[in-house]
PDB file of N, CA and C in Angstrom:
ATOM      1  N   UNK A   1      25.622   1.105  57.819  1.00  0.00           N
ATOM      2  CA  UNK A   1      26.675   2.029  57.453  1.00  0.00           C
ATOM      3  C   UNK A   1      27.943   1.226  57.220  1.00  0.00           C
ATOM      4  N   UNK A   2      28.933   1.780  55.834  1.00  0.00           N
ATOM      5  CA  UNK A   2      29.434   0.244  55.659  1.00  0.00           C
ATOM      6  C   UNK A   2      30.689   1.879  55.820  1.00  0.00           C
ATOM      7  N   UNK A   3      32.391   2.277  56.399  1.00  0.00           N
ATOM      8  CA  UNK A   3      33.122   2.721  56.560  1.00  0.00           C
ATOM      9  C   UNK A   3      34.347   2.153  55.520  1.00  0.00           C
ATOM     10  N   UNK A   4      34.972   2.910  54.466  1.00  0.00           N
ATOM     11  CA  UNK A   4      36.062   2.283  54.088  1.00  0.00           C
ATOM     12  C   UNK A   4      36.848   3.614  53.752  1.00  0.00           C
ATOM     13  N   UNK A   5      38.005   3.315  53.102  1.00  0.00           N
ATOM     14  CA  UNK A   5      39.326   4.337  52.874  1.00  0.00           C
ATOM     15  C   UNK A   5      39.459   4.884  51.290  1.00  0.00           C
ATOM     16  N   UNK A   6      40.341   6.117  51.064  1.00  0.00           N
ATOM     17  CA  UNK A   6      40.807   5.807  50.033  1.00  0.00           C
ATOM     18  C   UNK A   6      42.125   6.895  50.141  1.00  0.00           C
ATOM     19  N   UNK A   7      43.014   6.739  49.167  1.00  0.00           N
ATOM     20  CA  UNK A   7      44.215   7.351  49.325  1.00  0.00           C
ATOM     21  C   UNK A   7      44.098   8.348  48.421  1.00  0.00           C
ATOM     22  N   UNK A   8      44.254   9.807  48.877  1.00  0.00           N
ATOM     23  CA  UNK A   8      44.376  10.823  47.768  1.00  0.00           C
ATOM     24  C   UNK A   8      45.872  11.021  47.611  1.00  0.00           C
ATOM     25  N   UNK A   9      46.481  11.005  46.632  1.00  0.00           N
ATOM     26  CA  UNK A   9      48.362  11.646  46.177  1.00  0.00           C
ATOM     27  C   UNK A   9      47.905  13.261  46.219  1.00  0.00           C
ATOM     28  N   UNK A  10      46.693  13.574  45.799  1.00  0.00           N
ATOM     29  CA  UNK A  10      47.082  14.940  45.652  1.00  0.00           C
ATOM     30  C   UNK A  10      47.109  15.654  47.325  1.00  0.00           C
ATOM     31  N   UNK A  11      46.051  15.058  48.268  1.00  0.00           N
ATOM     32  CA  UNK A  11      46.131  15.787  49.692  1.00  0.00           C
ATOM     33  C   UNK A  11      47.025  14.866  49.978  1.00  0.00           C
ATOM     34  N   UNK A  12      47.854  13.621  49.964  1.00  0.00           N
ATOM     35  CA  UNK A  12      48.863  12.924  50.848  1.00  0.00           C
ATOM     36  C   UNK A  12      48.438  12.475  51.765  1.00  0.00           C
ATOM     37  N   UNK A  13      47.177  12.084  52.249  1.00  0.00           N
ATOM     38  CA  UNK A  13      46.588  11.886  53.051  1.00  0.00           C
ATOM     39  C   UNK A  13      45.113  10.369  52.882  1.00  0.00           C
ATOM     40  N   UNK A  14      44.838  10.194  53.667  1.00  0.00           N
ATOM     41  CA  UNK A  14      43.833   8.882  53.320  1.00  0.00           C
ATOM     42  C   UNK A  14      42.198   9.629  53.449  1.00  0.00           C
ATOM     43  N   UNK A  15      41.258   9.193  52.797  1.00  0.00           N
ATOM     44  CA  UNK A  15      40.138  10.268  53.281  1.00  0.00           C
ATOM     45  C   UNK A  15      39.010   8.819  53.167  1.00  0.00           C
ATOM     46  N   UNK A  16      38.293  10.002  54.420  1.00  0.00           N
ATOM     47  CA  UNK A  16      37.679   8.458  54.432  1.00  0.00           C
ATOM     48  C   UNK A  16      36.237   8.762  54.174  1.00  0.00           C
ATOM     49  N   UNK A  17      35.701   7.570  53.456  1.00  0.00           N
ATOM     50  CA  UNK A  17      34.470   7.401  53.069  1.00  0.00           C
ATOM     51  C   UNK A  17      33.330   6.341  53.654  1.00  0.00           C
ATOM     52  N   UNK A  18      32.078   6.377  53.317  1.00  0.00           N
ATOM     53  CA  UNK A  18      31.267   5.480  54.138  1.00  0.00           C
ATOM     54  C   UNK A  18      30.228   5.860  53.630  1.00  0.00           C
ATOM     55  N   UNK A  19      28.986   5.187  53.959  1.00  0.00           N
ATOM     56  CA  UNK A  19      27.847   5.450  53.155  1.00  0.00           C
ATOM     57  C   UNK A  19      26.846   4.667  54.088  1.00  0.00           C
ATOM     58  N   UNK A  20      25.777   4.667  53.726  1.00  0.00           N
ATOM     59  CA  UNK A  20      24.386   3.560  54.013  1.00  0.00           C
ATOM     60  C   UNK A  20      24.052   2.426  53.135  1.00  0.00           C
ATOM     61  N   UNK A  21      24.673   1.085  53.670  1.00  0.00           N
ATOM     62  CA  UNK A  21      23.964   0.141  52.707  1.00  0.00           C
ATOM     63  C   UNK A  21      22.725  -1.011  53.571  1.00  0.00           C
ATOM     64  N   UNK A  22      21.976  -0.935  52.639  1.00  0.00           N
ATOM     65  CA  UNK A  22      20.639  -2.120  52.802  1.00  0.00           C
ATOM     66  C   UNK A  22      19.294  -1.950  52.116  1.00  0.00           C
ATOM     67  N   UNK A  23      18.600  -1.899  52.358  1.00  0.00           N
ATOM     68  CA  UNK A  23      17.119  -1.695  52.115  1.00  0.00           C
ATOM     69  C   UNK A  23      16.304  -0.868  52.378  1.00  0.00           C
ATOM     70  N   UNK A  24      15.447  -0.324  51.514  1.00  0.00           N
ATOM     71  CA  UNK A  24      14.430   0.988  52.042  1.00  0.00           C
ATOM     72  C   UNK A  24      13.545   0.409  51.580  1.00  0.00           C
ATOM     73  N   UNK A  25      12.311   0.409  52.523  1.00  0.00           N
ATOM     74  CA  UNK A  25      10.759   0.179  51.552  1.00  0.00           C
ATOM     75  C   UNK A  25       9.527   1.189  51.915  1.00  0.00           C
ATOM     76  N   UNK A  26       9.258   1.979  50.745  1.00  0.00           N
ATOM     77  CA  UNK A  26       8.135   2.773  50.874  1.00  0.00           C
ATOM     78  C   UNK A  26       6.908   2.729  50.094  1.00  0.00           C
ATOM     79  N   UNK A  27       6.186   2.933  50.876  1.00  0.00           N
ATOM     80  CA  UNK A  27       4.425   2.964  50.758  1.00  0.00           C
ATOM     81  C   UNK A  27       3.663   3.925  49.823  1.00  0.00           C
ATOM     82  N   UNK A  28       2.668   3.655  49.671  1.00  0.00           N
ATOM     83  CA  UNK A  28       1.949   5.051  49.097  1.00  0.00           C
ATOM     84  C   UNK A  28       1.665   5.111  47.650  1.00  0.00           C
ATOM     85  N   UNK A  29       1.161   6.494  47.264  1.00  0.00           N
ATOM     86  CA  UNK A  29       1.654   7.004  45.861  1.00  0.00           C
ATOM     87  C   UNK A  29       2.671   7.466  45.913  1.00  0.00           C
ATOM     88  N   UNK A  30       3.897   6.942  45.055  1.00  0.00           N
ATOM     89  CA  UNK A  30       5.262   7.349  44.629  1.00  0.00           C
ATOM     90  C   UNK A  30       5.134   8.006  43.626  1.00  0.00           C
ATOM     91  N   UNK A  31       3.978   7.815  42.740  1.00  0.00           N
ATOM     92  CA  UNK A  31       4.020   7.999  40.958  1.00  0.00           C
ATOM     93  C   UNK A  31       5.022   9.498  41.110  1.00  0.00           C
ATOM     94  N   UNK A  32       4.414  10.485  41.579  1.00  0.00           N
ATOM     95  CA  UNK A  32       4.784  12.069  41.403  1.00  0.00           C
ATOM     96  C   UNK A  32       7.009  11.765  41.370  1.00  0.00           C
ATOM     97  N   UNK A  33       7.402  10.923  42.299  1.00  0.00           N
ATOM     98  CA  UNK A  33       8.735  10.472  42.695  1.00  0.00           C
ATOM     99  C   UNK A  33       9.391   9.874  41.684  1.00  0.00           C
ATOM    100  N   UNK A  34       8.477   8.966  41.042  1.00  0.00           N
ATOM    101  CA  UNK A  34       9.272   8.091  39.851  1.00  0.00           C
ATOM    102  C   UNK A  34      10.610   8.395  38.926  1.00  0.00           C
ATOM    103  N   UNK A  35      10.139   9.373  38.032  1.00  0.00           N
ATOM    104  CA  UNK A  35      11.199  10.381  37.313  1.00  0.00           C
ATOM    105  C   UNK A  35      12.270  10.512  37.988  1.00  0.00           C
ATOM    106  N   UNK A  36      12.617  11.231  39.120  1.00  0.00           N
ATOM    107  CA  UNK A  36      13.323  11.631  40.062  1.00  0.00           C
ATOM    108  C   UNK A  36      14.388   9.930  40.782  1.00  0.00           C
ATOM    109  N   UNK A  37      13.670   9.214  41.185  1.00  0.00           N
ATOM    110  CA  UNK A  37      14.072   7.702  41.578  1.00  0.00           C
ATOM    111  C   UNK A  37      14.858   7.283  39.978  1.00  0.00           C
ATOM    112  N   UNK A  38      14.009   7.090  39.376  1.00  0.00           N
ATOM    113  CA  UNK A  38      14.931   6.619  38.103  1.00  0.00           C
ATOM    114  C   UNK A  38      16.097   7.152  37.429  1.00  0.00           C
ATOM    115  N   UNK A  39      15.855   8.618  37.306  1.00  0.00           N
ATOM    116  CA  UNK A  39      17.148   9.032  37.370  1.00  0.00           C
ATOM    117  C   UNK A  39      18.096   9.432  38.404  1.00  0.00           C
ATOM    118  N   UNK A  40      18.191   9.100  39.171  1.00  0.00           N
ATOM    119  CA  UNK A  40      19.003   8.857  40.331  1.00  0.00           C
ATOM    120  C   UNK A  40      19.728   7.145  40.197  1.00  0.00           C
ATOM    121  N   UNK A  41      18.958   6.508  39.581  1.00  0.00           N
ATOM    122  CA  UNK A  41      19.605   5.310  39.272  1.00  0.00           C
ATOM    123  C   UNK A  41      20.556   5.315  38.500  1.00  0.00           C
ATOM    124  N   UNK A  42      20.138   6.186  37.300  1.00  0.00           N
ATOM    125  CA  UNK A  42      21.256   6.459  36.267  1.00  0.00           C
ATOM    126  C   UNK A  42      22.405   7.336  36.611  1.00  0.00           C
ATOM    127  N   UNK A  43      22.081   8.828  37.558  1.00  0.00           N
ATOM    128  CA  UNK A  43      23.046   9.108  37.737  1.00  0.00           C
ATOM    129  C   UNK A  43      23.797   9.342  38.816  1.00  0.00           C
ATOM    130  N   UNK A  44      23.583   8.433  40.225  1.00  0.00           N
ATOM    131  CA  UNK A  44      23.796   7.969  40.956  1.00  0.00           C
ATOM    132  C   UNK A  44      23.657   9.442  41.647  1.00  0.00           C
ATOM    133  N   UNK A  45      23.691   9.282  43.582  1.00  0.00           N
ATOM    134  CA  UNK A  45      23.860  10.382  44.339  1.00  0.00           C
ATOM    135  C   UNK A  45      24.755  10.404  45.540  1.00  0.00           C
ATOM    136  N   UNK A  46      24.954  11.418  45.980  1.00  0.00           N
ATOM    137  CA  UNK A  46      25.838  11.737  47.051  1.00  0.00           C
ATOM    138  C   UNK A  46      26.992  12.738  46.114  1.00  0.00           C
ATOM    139  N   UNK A  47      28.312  12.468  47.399  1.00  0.00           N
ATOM    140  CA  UNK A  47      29.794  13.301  47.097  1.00  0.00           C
ATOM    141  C   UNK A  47      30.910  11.783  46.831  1.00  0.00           C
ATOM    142  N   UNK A  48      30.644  11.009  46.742  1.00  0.00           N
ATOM    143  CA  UNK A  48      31.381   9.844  46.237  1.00  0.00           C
ATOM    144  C   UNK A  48      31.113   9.283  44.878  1.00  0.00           C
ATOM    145  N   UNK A  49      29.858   9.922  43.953  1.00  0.00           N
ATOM    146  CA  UNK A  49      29.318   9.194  42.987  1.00  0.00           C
ATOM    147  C   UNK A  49      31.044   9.226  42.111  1.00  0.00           C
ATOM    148  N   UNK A  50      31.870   9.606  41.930  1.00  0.00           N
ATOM    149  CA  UNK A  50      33.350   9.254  41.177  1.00  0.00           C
ATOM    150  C   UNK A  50      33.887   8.425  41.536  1.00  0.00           C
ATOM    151  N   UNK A  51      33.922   7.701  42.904  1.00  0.00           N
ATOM    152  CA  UNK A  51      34.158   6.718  43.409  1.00  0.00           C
ATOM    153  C   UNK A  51      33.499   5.204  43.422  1.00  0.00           C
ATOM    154  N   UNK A  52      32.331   5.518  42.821  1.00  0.00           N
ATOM    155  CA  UNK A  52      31.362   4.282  42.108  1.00  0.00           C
ATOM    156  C   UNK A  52      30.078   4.096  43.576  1.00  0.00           C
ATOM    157  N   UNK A  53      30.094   5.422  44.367  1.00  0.00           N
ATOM    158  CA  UNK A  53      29.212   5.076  45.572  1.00  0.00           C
ATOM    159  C   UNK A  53      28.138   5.942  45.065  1.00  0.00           C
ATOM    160  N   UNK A  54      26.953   5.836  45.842  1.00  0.00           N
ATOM    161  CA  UNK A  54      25.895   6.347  45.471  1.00  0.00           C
ATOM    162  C   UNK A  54      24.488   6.169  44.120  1.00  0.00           C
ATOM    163  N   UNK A  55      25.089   4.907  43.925  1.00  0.00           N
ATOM    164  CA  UNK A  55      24.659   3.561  43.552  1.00  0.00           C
ATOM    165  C   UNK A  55      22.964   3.127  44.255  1.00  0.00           C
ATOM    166  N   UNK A  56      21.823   2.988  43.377  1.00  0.00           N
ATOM    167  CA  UNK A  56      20.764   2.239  44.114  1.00  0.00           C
ATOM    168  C   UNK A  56      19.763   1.629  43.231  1.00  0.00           C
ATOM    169  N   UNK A  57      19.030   0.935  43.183  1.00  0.00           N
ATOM    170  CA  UNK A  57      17.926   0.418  42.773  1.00  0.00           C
ATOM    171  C   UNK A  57      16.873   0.171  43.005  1.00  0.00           C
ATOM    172  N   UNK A  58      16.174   0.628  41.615  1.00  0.00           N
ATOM    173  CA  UNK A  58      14.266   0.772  42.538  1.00  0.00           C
ATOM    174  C   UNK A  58      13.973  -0.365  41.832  1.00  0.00           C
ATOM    175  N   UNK A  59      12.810  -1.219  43.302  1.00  0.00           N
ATOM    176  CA  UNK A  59      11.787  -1.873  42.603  1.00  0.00           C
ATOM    177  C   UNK A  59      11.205  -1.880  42.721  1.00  0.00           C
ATOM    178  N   UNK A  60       9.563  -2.588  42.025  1.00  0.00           N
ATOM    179  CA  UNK A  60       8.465  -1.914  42.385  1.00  0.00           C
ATOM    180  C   UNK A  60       7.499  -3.318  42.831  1.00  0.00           C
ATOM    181  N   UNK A  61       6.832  -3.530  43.851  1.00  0.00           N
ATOM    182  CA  UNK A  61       5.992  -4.837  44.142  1.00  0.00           C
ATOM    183  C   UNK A  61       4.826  -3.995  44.470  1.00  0.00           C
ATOM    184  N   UNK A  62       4.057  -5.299  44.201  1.00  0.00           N
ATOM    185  CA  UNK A  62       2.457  -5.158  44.219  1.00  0.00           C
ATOM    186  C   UNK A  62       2.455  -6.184  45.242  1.00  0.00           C
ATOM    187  N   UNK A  63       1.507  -5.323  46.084  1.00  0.00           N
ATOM    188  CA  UNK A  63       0.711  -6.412  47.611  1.00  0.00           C
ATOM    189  C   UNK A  63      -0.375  -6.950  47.150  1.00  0.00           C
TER     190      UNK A  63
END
């Protein structure tokens, strides 16, 4: 969990933001998920995506 700031003029106030950063690795059949993962890459998720958070990348390895 990475915690940082930002200043709104319109509330006058600082609001604060934070998120989850690192690594996820999952198993299985994803195929049905794919669509859904990829566009989430493109259009990022959460309530910060205006703020440039909510940001991720899939990859895919073979064992």
């Amino acid at each position: 969990w990475v915690d940082w700031e930002r200043y709104s003029a319109r509330q006058d106030a600082r609001m604060a933001l934070g998120g989850f950063v690192g690594t996820a690795t999952f198993e299985g059949d994803l195929a049905p998920f794919v669509p859904f993962l990829r566009l989430g890459e493109i259009v990022h998720l959460g309530k910060g995506i205006s703020f440039g958070l909510g940001k991720y990348h899939v990859a895919a390895y073979e064992v």
